[in-house]
Protein backbone atom coordinates (compact mmCIF):
# COMPACT_ATOMS: atom_id res chain seq x y z
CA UNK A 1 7.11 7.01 -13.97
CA UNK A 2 4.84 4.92 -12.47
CA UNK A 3 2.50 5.12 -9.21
CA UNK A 4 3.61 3.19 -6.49
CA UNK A 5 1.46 1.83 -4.13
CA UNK A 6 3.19 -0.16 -1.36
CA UNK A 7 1.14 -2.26 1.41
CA UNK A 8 3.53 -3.58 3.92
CA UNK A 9 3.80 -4.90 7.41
CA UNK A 10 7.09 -2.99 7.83
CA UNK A 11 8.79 -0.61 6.08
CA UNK A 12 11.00 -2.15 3.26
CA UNK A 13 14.08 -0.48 1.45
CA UNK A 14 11.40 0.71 -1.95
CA UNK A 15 9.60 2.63 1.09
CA UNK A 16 11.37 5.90 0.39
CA UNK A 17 10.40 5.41 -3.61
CA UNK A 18 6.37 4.51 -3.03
CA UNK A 19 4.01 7.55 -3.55
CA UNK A 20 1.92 6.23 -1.14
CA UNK A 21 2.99 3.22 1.70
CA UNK A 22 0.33 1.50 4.08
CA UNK A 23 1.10 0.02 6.72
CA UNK A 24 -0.89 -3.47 7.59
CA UNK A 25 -1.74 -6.71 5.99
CA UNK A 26 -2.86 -6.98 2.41
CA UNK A 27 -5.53 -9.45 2.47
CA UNK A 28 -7.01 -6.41 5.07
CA UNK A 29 -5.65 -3.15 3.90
CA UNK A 30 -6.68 -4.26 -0.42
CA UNK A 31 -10.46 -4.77 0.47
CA UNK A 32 -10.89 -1.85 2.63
CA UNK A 33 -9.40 -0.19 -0.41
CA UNK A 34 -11.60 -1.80 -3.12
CA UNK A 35 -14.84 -1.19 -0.82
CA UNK A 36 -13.50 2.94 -0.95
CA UNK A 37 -13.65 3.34 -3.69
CA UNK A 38 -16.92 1.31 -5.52
């Protein structure tokens, strides 16, 4: 299977599924995660 990765406000019903699940806005959470890890 694949690696989930989930980046919500709130949880949603895949929350359960995700391997990993963030909670916060995308356009905030995705470059704090790009700048991480280069």
């Amino acid at each position: 299977g694949a690696f989930v990765v989930e980046i919500n406000l709130e949880p949603t019903p895949i929350t359960s599924f995700a391997d990993i699940s963030i909670r916060g806005k995308s356009g905030i959470v995705l470059p704090q995660i790009v700048k991480a890890l280069t």
